[in-house]
Protein backbone atom coordinates (compact mmCIF):
# COMPACT_ATOMS: atom_id res chain seq x y z
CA UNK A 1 59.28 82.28 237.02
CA UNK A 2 57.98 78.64 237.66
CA UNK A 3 58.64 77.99 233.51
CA UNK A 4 62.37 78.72 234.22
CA UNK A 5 62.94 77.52 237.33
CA UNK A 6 60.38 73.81 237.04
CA UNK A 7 61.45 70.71 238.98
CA UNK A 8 62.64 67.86 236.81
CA UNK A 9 59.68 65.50 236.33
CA UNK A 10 61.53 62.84 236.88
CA UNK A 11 64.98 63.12 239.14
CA UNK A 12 66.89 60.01 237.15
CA UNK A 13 66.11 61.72 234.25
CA UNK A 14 69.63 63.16 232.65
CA UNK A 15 70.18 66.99 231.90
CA UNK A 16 69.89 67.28 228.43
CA UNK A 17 71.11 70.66 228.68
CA UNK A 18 74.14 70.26 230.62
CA UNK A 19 75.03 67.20 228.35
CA UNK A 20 74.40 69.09 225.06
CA UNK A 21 76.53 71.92 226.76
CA UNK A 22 79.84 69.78 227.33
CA UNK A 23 79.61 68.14 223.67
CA UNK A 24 79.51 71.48 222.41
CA UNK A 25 82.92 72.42 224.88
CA UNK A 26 84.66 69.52 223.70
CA UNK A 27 83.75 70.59 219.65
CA UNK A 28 85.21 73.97 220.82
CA UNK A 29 88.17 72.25 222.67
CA UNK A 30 88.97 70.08 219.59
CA UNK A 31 88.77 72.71 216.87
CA UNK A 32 91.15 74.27 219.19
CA UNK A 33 93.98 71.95 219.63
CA UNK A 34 93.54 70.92 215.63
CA UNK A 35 94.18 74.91 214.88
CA UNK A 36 97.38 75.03 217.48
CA UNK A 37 98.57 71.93 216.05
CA UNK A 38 98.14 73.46 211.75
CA UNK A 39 100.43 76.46 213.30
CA UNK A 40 103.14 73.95 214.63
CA UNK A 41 102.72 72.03 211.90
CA UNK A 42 103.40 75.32 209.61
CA UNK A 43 106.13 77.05 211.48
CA UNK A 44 108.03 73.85 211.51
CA UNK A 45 107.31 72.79 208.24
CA UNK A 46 108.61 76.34 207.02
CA UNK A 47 111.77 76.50 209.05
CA UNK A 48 112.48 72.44 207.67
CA UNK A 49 112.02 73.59 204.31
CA UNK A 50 114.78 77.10 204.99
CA UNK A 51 117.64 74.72 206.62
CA UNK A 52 117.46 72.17 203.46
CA UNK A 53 117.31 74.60 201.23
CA UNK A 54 120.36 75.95 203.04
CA UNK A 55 122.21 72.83 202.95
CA UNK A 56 121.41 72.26 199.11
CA UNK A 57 123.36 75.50 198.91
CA UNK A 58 126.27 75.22 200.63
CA UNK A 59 126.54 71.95 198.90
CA UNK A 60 126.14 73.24 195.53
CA UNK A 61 128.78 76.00 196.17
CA UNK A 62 131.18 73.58 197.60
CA UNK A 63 131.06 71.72 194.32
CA UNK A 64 131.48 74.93 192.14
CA UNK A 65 135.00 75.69 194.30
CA UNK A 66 136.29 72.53 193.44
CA UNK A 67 135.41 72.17 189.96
């Protein structure tokens, strides 16, 4: 139980595992808000490309009635 629970050697000394612990959080944390942001990015990008599509048709109609 001593192995687990040991004393730092050295008190100044910084926790290497507690430091290695919040990089790997903040990986976690970006990979996270890049993935939210690709669906936002893709549902909006979508819905963009439906209303000017929609546009280009109702213009394209409007120029068939009067010709």
């Amino acid at each position: 139980m001593n192995l687990l629970l040991r004393p730092l050697q050295d008190p100044n000394d910084p926790t290497w595992s507690v430091i290695i612990m919040i990089a790997i959080l903040l990986c976690a944390v970006l990979y996270i808000v890049v993935y939210i942001l690709g669906i936002d990015e893709r549902e909006n990008g979508s819905n963009g490309a439906t209303q000017q599509e929609e546009l280009l048709q109702l213009q394209s109609s409007r120029d068939q009635q009067g010709s």
